[in-house]
Protein backbone atom coordinates (compact mmCIF):
# COMPACT_ATOMS: atom_id res chain seq x y z
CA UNK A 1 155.44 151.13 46.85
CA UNK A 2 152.26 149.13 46.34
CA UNK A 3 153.93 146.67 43.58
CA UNK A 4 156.68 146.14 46.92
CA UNK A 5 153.72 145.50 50.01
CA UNK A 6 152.16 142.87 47.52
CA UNK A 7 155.12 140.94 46.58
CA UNK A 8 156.21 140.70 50.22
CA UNK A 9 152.92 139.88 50.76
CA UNK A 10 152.81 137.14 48.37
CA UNK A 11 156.16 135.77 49.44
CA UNK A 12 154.84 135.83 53.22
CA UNK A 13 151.63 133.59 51.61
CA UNK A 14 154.14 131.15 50.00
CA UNK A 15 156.27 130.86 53.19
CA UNK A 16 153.10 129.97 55.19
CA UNK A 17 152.22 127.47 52.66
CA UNK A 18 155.72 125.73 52.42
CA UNK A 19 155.98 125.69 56.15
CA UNK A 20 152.23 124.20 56.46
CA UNK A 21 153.54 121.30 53.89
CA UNK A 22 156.17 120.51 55.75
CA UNK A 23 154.02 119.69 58.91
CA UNK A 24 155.44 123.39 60.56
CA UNK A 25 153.25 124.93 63.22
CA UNK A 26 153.39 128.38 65.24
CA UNK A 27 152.16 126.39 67.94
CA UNK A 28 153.79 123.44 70.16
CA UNK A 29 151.42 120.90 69.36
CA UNK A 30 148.17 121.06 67.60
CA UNK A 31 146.35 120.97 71.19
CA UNK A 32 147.16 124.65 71.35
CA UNK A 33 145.61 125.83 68.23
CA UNK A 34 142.42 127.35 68.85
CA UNK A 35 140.81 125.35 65.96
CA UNK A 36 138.86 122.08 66.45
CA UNK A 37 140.09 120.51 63.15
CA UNK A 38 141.96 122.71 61.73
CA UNK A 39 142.63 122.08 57.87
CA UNK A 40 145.47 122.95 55.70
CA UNK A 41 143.89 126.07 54.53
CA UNK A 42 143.12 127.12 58.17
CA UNK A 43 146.65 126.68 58.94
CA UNK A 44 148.13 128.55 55.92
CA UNK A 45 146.44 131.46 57.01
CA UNK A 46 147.50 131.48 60.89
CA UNK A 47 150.69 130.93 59.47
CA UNK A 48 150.70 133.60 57.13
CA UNK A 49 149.23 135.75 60.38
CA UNK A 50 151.69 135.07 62.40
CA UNK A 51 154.64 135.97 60.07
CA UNK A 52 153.35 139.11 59.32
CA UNK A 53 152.39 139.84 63.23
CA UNK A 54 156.47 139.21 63.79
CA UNK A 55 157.59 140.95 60.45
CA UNK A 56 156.02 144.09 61.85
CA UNK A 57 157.63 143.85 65.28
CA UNK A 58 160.56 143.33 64.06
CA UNK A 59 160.30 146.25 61.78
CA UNK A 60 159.40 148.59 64.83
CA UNK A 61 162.01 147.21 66.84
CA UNK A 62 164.54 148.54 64.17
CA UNK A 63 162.78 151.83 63.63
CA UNK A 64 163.64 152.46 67.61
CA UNK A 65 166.32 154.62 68.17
C-alpha cells in the first residue's frame, strides 16, 4: 500500500506543477494568497496542499454512509 500513497502522491505533485505552469491558482487573484511574492515553487506546494486537503474530503465524504 505504500508503493500506491507515493504514486498518488507523486501524481498530486505533478498536477500542482502543471496547474502552476499554466498560470492556475486556488485562489481568485493573487491578492488573496497569503504570500508577499510568492514564487513558482511557493505556489506548487499550496497547490499540491490544497489538492490533497480536497482529495481527503472527498474521500470521507464517500466513506459516509
Amino acid at each position: 500500500m505504500k508503493a500506491t500513497e507515493t504514486e498518488a502522491r507523486r501524481a498530486v505533485h505533478i498536477a500542482a506543477v502543471v496547474m502552476q505552469a499554466a498560470g492556475l491558482c486556488r485562489h481568485d487573484t493573487y491578492a488573496k494568497c497569503r504570500r508577499f511574492d510568492p514564487t513558482d515553487d511557493d505556489c506548487v506546494d499550496c497547490i499540491e496542499k490544497w489538492l490533497l486537503a480536497k482529495a481527503r474530503r472527498e474521500i470521507r465524504k464517500e466513506a459516509k454512509p
